[in-house]
C-alpha atoms as a PDB file:
ATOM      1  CA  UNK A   1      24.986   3.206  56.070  1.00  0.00           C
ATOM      2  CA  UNK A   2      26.782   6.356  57.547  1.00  0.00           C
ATOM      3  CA  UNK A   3      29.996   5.300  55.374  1.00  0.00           C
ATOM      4  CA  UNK A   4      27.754   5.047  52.012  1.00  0.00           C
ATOM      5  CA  UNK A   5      26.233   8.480  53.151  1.00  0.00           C
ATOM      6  CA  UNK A   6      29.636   9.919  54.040  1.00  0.00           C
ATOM      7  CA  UNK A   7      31.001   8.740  50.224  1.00  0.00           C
ATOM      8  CA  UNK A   8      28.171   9.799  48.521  1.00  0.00           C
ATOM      9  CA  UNK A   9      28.572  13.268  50.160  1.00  0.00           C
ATOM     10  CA  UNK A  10      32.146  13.208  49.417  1.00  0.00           C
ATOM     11  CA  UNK A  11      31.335  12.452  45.768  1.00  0.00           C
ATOM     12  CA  UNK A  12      28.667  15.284  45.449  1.00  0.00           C
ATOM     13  CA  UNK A  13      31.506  17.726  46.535  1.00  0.00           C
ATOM     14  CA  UNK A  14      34.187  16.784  44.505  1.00  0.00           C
ATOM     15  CA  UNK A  15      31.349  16.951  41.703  1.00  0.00           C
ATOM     16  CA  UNK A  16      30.519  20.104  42.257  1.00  0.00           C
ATOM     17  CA  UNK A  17      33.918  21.437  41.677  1.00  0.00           C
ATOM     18  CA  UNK A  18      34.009  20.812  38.540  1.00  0.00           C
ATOM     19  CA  UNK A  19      33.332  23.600  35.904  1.00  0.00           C
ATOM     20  CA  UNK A  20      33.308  23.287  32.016  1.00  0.00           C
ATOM     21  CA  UNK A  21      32.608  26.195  29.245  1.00  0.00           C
ATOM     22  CA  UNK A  22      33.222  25.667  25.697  1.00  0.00           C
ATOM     23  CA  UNK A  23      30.855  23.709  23.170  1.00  0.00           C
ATOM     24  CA  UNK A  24      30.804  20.325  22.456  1.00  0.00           C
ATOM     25  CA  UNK A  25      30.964  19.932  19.127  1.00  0.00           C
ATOM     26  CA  UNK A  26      33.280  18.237  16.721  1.00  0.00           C
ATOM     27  CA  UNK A  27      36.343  21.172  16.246  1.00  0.00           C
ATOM     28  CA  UNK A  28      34.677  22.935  19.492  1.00  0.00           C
ATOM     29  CA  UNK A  29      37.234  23.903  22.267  1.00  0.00           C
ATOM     30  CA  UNK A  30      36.571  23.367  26.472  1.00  0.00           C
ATOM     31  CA  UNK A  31      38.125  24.810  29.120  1.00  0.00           C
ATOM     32  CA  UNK A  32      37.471  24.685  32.727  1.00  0.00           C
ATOM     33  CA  UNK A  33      38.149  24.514  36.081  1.00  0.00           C
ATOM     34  CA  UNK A  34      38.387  21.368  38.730  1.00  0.00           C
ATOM     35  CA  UNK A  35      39.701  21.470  42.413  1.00  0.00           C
ATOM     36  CA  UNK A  36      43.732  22.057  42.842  1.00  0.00           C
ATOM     37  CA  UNK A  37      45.331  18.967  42.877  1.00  0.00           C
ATOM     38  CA  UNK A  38      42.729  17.222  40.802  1.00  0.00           C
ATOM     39  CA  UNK A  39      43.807  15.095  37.431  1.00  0.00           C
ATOM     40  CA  UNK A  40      41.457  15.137  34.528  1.00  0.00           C
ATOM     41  CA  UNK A  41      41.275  13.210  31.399  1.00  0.00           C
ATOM     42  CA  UNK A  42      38.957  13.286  28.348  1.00  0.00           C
ATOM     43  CA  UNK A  43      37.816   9.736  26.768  1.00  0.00           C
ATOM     44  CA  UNK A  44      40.911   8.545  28.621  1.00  0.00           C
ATOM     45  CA  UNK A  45      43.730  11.003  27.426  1.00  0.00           C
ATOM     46  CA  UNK A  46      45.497  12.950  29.733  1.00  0.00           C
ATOM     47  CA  UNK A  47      44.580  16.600  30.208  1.00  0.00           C
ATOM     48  CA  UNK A  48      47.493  19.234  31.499  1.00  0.00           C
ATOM     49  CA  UNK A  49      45.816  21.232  34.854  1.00  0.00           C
ATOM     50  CA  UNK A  50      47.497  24.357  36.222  1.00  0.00           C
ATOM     51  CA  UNK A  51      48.059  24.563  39.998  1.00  0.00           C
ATOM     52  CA  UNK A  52      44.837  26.455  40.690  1.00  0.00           C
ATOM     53  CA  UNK A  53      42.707  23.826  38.865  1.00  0.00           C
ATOM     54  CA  UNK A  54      42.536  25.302  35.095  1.00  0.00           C
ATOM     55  CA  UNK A  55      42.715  23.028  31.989  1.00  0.00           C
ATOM     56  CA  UNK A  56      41.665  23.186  28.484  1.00  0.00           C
ATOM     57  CA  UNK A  57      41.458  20.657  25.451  1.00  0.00           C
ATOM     58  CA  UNK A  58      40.159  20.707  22.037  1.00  0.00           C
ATOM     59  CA  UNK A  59      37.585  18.186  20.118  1.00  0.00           C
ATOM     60  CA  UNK A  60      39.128  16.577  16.390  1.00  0.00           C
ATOM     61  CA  UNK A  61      37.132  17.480  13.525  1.00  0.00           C
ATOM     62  CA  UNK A  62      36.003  14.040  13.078  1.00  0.00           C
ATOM     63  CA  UNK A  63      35.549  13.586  17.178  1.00  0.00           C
ATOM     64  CA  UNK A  64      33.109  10.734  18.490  1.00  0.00           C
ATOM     65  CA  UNK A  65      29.729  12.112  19.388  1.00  0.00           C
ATOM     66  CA  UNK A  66      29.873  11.321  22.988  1.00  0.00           C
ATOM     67  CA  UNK A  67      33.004  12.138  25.076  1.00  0.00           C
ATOM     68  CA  UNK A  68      33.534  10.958  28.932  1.00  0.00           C
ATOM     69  CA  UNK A  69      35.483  13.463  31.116  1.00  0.00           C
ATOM     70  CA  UNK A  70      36.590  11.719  34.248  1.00  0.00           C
ATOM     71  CA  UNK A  71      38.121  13.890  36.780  1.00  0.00           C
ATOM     72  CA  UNK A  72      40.211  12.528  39.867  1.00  0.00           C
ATOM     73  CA  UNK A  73      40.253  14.324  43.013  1.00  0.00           C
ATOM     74  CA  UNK A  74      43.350  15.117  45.401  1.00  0.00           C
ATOM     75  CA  UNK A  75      41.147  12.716  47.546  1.00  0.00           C
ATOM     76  CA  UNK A  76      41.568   9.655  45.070  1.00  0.00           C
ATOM     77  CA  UNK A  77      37.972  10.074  44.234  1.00  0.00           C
ATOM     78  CA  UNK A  78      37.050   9.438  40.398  1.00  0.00           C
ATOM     79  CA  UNK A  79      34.272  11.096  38.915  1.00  0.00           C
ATOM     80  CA  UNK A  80      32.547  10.558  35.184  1.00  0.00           C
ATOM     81  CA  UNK A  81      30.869  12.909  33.350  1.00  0.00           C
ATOM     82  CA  UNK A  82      29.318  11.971  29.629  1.00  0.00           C
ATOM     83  CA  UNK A  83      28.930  14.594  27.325  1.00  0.00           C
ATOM     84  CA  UNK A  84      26.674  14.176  23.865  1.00  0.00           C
ATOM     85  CA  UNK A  85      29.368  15.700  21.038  1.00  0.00           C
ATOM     86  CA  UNK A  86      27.359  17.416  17.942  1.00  0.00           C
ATOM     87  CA  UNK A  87      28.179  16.699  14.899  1.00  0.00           C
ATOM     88  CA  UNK A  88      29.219  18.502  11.724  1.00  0.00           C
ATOM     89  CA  UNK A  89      28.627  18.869   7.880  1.00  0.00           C
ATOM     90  CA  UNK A  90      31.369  20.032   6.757  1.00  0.00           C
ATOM     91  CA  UNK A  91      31.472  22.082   2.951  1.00  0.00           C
ATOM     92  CA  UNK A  92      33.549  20.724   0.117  1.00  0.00           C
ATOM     93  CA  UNK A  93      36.480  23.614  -0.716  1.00  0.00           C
ATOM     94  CA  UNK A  94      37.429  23.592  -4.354  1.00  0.00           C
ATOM     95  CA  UNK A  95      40.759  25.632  -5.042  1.00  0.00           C
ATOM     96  CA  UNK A  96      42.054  26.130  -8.859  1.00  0.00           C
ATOM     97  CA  UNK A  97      45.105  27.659 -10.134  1.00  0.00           C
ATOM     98  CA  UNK A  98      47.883  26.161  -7.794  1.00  0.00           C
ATOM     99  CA  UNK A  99      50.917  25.717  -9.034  1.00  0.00           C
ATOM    100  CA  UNK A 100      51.213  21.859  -9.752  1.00  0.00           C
ATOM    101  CA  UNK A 101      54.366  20.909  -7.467  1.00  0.00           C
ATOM    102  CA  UNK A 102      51.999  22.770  -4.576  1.00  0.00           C
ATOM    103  CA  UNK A 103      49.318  19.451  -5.196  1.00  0.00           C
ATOM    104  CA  UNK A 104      51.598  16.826  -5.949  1.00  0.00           C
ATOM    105  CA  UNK A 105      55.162  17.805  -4.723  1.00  0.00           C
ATOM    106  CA  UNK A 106      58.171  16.350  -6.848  1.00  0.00           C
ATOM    107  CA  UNK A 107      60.629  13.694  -5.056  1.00  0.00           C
ATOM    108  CA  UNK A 108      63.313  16.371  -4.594  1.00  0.00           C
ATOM    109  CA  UNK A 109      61.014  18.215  -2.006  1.00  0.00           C
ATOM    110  CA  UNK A 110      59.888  15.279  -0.466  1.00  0.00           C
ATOM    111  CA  UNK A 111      62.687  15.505   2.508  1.00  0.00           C
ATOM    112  CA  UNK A 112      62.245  18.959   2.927  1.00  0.00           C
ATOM    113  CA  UNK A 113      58.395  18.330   3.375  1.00  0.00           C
ATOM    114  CA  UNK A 114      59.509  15.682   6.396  1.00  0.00           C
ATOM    115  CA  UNK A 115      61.983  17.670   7.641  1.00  0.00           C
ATOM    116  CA  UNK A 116      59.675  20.949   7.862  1.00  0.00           C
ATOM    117  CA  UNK A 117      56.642  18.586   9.853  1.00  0.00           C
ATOM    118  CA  UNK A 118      59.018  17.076  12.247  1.00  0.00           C
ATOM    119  CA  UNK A 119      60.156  20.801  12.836  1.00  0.00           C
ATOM    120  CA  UNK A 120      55.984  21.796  13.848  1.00  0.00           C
ATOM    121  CA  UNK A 121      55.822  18.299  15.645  1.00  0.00           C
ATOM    122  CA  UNK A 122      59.037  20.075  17.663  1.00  0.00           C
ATOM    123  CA  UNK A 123      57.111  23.733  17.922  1.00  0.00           C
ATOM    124  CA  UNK A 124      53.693  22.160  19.376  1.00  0.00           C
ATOM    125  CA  UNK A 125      55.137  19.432  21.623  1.00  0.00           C
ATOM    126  CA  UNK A 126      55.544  21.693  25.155  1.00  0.00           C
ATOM    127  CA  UNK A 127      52.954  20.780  27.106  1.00  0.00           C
ATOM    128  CA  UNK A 128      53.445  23.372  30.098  1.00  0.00           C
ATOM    129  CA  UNK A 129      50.337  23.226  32.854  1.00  0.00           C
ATOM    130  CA  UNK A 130      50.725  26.818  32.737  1.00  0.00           C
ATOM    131  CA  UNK A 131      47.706  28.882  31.203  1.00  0.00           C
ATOM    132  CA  UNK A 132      49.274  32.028  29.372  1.00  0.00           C
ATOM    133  CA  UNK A 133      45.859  32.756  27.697  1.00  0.00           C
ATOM    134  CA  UNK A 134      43.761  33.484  30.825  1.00  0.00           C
ATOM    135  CA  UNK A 135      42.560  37.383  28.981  1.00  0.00           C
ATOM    136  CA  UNK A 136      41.363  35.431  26.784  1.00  0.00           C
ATOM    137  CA  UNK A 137      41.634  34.840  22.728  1.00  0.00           C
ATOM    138  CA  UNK A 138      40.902  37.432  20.004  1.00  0.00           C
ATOM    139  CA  UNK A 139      40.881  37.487  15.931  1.00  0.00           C
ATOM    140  CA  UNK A 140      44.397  37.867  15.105  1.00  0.00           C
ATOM    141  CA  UNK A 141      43.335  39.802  11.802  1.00  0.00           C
ATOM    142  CA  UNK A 142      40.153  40.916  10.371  1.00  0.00           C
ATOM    143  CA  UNK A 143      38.803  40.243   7.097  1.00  0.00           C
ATOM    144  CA  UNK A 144      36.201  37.783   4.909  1.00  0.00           C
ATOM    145  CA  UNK A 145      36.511  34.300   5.567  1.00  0.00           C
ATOM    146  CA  UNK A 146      37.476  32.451   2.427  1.00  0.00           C
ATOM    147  CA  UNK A 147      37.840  29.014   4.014  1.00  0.00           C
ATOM    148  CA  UNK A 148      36.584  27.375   6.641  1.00  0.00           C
ATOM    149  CA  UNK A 149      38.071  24.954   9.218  1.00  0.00           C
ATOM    150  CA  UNK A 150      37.093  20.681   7.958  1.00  0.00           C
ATOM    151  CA  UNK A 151      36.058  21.878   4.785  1.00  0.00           C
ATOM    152  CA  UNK A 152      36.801  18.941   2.247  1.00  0.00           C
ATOM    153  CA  UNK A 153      39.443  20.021   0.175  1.00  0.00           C
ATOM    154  CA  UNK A 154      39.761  19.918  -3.947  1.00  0.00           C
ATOM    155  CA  UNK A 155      42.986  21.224  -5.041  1.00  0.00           C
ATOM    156  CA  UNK A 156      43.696  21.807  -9.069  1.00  0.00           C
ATOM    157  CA  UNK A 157      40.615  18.477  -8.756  1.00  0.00           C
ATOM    158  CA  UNK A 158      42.784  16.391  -6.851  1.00  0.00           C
ATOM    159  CA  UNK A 159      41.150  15.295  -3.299  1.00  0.00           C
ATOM    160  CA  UNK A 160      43.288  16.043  -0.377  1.00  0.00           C
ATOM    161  CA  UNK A 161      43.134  16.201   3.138  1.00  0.00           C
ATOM    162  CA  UNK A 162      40.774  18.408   4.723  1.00  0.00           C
ATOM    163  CA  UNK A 163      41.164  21.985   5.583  1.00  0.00           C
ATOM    164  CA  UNK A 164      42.162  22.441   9.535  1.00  0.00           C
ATOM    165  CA  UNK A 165      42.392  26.141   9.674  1.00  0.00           C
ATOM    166  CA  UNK A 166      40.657  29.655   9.308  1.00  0.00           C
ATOM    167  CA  UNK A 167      41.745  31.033   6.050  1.00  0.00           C
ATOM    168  CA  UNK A 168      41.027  35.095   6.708  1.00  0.00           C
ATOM    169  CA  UNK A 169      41.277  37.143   3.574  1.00  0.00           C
ATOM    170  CA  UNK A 170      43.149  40.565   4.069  1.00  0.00           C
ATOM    171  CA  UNK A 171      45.596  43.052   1.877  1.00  0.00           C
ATOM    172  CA  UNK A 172      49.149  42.231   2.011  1.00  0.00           C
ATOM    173  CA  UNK A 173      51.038  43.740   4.556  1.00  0.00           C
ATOM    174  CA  UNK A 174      47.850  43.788   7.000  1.00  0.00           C
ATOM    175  CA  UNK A 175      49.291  43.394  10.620  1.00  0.00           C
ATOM    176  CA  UNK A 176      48.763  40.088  12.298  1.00  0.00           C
ATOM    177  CA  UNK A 177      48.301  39.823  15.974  1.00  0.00           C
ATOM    178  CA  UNK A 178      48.228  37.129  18.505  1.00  0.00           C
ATOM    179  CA  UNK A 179      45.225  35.846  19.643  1.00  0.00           C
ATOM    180  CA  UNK A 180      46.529  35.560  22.894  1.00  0.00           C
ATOM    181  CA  UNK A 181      49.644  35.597  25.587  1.00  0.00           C
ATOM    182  CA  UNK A 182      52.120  32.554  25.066  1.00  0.00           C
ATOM    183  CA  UNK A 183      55.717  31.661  23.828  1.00  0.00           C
ATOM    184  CA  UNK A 184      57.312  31.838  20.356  1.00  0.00           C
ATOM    185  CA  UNK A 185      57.922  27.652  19.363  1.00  0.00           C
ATOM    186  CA  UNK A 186      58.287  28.746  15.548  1.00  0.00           C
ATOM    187  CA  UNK A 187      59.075  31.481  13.795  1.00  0.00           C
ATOM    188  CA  UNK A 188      60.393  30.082  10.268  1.00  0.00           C
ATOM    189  CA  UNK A 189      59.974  32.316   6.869  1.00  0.00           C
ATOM    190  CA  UNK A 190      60.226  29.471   4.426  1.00  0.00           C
ATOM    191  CA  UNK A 191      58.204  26.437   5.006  1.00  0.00           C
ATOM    192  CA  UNK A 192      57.219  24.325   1.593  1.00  0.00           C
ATOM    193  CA  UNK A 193      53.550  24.350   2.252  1.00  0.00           C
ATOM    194  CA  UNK A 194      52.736  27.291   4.644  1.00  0.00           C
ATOM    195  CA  UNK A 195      55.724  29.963   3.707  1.00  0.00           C
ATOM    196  CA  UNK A 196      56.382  31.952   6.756  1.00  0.00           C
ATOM    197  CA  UNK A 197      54.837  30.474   9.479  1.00  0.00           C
ATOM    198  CA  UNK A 198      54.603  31.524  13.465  1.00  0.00           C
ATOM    199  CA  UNK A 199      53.292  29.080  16.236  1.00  0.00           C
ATOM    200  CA  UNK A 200      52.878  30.287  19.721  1.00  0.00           C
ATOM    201  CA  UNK A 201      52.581  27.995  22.736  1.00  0.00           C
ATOM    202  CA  UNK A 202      49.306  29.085  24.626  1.00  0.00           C
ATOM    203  CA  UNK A 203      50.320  26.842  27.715  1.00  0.00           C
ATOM    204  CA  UNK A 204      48.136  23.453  28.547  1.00  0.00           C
ATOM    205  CA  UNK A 205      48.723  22.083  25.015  1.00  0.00           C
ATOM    206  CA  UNK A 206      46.878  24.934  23.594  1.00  0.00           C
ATOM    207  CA  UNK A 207      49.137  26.296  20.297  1.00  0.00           C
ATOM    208  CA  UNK A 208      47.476  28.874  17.783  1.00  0.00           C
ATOM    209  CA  UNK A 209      49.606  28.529  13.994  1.00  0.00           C
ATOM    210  CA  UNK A 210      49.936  31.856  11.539  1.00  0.00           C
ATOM    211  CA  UNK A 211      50.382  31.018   8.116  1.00  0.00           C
ATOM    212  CA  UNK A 212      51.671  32.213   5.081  1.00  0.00           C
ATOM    213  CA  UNK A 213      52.812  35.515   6.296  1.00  0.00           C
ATOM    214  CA  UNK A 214      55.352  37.939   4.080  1.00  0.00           C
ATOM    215  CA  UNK A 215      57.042  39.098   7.230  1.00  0.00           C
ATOM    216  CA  UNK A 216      57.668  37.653  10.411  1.00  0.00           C
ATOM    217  CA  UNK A 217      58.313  39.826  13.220  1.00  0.00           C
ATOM    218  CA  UNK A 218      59.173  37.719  16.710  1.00  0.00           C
ATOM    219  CA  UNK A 219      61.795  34.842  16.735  1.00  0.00           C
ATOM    220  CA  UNK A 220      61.988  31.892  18.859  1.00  0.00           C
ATOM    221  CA  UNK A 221      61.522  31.967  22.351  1.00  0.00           C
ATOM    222  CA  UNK A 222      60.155  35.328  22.477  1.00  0.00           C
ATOM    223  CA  UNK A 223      56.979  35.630  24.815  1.00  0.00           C
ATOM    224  CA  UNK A 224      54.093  37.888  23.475  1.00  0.00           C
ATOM    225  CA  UNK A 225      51.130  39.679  24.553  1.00  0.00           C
ATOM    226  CA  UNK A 226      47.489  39.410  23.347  1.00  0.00           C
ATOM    227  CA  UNK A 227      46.983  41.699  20.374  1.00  0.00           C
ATOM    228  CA  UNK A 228      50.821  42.390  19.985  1.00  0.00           C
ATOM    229  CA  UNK A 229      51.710  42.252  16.353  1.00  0.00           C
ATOM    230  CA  UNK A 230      53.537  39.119  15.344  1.00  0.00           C
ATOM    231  CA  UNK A 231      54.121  39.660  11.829  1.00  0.00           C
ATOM    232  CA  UNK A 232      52.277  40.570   8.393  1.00  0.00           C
ATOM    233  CA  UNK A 233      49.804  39.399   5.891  1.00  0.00           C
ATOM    234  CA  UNK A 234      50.884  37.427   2.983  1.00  0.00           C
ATOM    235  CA  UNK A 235      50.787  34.673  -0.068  1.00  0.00           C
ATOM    236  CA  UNK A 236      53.948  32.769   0.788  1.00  0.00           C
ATOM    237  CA  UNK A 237      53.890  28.938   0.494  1.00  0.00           C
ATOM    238  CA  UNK A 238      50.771  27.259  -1.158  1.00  0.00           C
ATOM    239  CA  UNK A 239      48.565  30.277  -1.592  1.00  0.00           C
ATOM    240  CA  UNK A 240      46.608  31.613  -4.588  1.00  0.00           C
ATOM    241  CA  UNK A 241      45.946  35.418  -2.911  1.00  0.00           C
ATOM    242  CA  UNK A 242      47.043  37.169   0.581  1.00  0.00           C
ATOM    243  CA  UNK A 243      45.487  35.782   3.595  1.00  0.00           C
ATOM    244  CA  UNK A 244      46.204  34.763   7.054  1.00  0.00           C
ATOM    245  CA  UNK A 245      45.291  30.478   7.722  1.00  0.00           C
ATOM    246  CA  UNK A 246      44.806  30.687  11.560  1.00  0.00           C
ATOM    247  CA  UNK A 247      45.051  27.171  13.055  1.00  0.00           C
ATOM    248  CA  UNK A 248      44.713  25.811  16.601  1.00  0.00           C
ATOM    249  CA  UNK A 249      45.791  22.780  18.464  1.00  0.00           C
ATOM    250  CA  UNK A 250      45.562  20.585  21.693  1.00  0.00           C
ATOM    251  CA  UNK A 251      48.700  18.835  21.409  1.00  0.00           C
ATOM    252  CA  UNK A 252      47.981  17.290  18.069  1.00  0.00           C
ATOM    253  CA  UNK A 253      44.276  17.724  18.064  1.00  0.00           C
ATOM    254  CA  UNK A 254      43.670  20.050  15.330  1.00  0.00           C
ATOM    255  CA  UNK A 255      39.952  21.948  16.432  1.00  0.00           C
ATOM    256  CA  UNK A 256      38.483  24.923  14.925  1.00  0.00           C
ATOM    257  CA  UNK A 257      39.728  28.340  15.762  1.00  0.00           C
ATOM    258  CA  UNK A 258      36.806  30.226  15.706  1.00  0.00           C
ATOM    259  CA  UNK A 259      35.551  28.548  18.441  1.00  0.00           C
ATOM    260  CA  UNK A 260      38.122  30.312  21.159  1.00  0.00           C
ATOM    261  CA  UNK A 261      36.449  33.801  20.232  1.00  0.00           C
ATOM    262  CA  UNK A 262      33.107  32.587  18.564  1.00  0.00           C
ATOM    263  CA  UNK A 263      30.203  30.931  19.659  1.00  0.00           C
ATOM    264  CA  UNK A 264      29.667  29.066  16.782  1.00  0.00           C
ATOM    265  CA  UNK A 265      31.831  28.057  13.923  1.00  0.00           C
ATOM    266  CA  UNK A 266      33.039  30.713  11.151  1.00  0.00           C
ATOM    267  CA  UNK A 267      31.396  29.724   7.924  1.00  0.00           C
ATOM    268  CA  UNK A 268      32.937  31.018   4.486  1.00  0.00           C
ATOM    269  CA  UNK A 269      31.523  34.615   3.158  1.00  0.00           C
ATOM    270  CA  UNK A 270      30.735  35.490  -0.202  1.00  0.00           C
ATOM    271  CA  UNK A 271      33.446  37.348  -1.861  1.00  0.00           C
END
């Protein structure tokens, strides 16, 4: 009986280490804190930790509406923790007026597309248990919301792939900052798609993407501040007016953006 006691106390501790903000929602972003030393995982995937215990992860658009978060203590000891997920109704985006090769791209592009997502896959791969964001994450421009992130997407009537970013509307030229500390991955003016495009590595998987910008101002490698201005508004790529598309990822789990400054998710504003 004393050794059931003893484990169940044991258990209640290591329980009570763990701490989780964020919302669980499908898109929503978590991040928390366990006891150094501790793994975690979420429904089974591996979750980076810092030394002092940090970690963060996002939640797919399309996420299951229950997740399990199973920690693992530097004593061996395995707890579970179920979370309900909520779910989402996500808008249907219609968008007219785009140049026909930026729908259906001709076969001469086609290698250039590849080539330009193996070069993201590249940018958002570091997975460093190091949390570079720990002030915190901010707008990185302000302006109306034209799109919103999982909204179903209708280009020139053709059904594509949903929308996995923030589009912001601002003038062109408007300053862009980063949402938060982290590392240059990409910094590339010309991508089919997105034009000139920035992603910074936030540490723990966590990556925040800049889209069509007109000018980029950091290069590779280059490690930035929160609020430090990254590069400028613009229409490059497959854009119809200026705009900044602010994405975010956990490794390649695309979640919404507004949720690392916003309690609930940005919806689109009338013009």
């Amino acid at each position: 009986m004393r050794l059931i006691a003893l484990a169940l106390l044991l258990a209640a501790t290591h329980a009570t280490a763990l701490e989780v903000n964020g919302r669980w929602i499908q898109g929503g972003y978590v991040s928390g804190t366990v006891e150094p030393g501790s793994q975690v995982r979420i429904d089974g995937q591996k979750v980076a930790v810092t030394a002092d215990g940090a970690f963060a992860f996002g939640l797919g658009f399309d996420a299951p509406l229950a997740a399990v978060l199973s920690t693992t203590g530097p004593d061996g000891i395995v707890s579970r923790h179920e979370f309900p997920v909520a779910a989402r109704d996500y808008p249907e985006s219609r968008i007219n007026g785009l140049p026909g090769a930026m729908v259906t791209p001709p076969k001469a592009v086609l290698d250039r597309i590849a080539r330009d997502n193996r070069e993201v896959g590249k940018a958002r791969a570091p997975r460093r248990a190091q949390q570079d964001f720990g002030a915190g994450f901010q707008w990185p421009v302000q302006g109306r919301i034209s799109g919103e992130f999982g909204a179903k997407r209708v280009l020139n009537g053709v059904p594509r792939q949903p929308h996995f970013g923030i589009d912001i509307a601002a003038p062109e030229g408007t300053p862009i900052e980063a949402s938060a500390g982290g590392v240059v991955t990409m910094a590339d003016p010309d991508l089919y798609y997105t034009g000139g495009t920035i992603i910074l590595d936030h540490g723990l998987g966590i990556s925040t993407t800049y889209l069509h910008l007109s000018r980029l101002d950091v290069e590779v490698g280059d490690r930035v501040e929160k609020g430090q201005v990254i590069g400028l508004v613009g229409m490059t790529g497959r854009a119809t007016g200026p705009h900044l598309c602010w994405r975010a990822n956990w490794n390649t789990v695309r979640f919404d953006p507004s949720l690392l400054v916003e309690a609930v998710p940005a919806r689109t504003q009338p013009k």
